[in-house]
Protein backbone atom coordinates (compact mmCIF):
# COMPACT_ATOMS: atom_id res chain seq x y z
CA UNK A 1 44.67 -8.69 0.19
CA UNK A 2 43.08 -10.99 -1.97
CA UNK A 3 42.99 -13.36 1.02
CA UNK A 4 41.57 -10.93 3.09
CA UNK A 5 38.50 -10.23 0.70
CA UNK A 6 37.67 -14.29 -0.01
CA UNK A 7 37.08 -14.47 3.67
CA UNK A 8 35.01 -11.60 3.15
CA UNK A 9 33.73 -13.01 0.20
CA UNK A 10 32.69 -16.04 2.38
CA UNK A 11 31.58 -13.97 5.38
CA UNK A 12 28.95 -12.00 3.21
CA UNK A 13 27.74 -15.28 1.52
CA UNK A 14 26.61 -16.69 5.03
CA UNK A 15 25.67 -13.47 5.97
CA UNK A 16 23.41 -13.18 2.55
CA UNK A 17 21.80 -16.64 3.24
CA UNK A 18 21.08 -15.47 6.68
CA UNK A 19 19.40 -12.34 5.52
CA UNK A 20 17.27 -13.93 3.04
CA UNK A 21 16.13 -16.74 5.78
CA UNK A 22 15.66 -13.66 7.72
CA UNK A 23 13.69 -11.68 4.68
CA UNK A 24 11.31 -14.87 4.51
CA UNK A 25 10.77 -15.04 8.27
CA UNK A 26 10.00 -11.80 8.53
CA UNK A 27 7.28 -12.48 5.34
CA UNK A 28 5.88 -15.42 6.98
CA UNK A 29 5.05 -13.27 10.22
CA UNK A 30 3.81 -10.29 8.40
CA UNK A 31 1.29 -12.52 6.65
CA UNK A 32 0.75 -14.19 9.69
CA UNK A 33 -0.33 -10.75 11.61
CA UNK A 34 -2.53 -9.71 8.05
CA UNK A 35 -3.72 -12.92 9.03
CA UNK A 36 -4.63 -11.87 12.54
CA UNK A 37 -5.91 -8.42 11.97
CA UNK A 38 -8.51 -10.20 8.91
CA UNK A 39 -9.79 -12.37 11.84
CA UNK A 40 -10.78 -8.90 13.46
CA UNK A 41 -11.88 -7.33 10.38
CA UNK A 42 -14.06 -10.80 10.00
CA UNK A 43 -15.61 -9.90 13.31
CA UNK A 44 -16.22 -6.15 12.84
CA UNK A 45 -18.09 -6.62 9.42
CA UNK A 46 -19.99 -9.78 11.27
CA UNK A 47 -21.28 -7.04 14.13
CA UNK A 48 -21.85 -4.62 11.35
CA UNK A 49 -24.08 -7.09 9.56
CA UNK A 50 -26.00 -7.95 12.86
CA UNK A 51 -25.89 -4.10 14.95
CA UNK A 52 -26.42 -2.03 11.73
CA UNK A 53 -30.04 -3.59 10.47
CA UNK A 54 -30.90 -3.61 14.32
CA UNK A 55 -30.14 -0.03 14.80
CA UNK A 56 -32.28 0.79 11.60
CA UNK A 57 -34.95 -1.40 12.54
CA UNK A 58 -35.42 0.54 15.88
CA UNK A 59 -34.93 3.72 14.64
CA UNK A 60 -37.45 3.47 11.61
CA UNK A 61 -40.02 1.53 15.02
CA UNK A 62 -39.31 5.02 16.72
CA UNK A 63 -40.34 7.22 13.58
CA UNK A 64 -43.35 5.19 12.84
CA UNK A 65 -44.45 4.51 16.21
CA UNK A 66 -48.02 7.51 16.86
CA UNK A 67 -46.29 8.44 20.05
CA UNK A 68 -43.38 9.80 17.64
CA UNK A 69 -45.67 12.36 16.16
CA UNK A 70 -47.24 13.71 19.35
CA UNK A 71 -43.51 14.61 20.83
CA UNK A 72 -42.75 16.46 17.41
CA UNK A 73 -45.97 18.82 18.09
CA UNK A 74 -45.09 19.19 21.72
CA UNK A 75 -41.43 19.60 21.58
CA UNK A 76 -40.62 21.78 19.22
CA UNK A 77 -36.84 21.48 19.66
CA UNK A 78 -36.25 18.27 21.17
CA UNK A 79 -38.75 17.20 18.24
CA UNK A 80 -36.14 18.60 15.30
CA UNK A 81 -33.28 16.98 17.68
CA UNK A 82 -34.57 13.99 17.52
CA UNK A 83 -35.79 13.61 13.94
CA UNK A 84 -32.02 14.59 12.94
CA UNK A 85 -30.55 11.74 15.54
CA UNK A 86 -32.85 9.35 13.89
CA UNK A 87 -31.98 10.12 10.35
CA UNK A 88 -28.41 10.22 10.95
CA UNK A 89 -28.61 6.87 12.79
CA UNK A 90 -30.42 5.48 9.40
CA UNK A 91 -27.83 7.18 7.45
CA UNK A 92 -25.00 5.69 9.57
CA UNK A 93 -26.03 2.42 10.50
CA UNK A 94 -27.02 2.03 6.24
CA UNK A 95 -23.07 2.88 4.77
CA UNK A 96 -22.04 0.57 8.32
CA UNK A 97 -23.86 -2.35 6.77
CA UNK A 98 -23.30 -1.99 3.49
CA UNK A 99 -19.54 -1.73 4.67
CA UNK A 100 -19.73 -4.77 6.64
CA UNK A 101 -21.19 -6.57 3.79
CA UNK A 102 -18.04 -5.34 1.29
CA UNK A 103 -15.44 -6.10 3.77
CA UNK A 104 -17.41 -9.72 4.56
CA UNK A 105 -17.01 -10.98 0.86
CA UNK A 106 -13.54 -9.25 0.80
CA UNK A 107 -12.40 -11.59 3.56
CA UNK A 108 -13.78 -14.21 1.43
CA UNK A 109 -11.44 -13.36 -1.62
CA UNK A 110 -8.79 -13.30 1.07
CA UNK A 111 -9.27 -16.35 2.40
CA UNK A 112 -9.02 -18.18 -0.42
CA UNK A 113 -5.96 -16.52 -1.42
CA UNK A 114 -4.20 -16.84 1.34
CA UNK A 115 -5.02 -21.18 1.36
CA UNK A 116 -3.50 -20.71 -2.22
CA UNK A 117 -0.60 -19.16 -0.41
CA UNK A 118 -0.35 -21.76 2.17
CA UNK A 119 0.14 -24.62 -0.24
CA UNK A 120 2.20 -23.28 -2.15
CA UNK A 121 4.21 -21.93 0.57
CA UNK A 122 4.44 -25.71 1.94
CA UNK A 123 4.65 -27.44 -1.71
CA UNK A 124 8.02 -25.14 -1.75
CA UNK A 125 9.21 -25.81 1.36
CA UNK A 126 8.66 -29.77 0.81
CA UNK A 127 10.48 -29.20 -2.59
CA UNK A 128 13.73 -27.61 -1.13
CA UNK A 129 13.88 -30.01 1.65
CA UNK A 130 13.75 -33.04 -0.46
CA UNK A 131 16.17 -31.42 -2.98
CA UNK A 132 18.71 -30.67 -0.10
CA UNK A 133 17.71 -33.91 1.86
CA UNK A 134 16.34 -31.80 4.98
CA UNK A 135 13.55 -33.61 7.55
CA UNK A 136 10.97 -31.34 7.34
CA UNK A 137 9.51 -29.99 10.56
């Protein structure tokens, strides 16, 4: 019996060195696809940054503009429709940008933390393979 459970023994140790190479592979692609989906976040607070001030811009043109005021007295309805749409696409497009903005210097902390991750990351990995005498890839 005692036979029996050092082969186990050794089975489970190989099998526990596999699952912890596997536990850090499966790290290194998480933070690779956090990686990925900040590259899209980049890009969605980027067109937030541009589309949002544009879309107040026009909208604040249309309120101003005389022509505004004339299709308020005329159409009563479409008037108070209209004046709502506007307001709500100052409201919107304002908490848009100022979300872009947050998430654009958030991506900025991440950024550099993840470069503090990298070398570290590859500081380790030279480390272990120059302890164990492995060519590193």
């Amino acid at each position: 019996m005692s036979g029996k459970e050092g082969g186990d023994g050794e089975g489970s140790s190989g099998s526990g060195e596999v699952k912890r190479e596997d536990i850090l592979s499966l790290m290194d692609d998480f933070i690779e696809q956090v990686q990925r989906i900040k590259n899209i976040l980049f890009g969605m607070s980027l067109s937030a940054i541009i589309l949002a001030p544009l879309a107040i811009a026009l909208s604040l043109y249309l309120i101003i503009h005389p022509s505004f005021f004339a299709v308020l007295e005329i159409e009563n309805e479409f008037g108070l429709v209209l004046s709502i749409l506007l307001a709500s696409v100052i409201a919107i497009s304002a908490i848009w940008l100022f979300t872009g903005i947050r998430q654009y210097r958030s991506m900025g902390a991440w950024k550099d933390r993840y470069k503090e991750y990298s070398s570290k990351k590859e500081e380790m990995d030279q480390k272990i393979a120059s302890q164990f005498g492995l060519d590193q890839d």
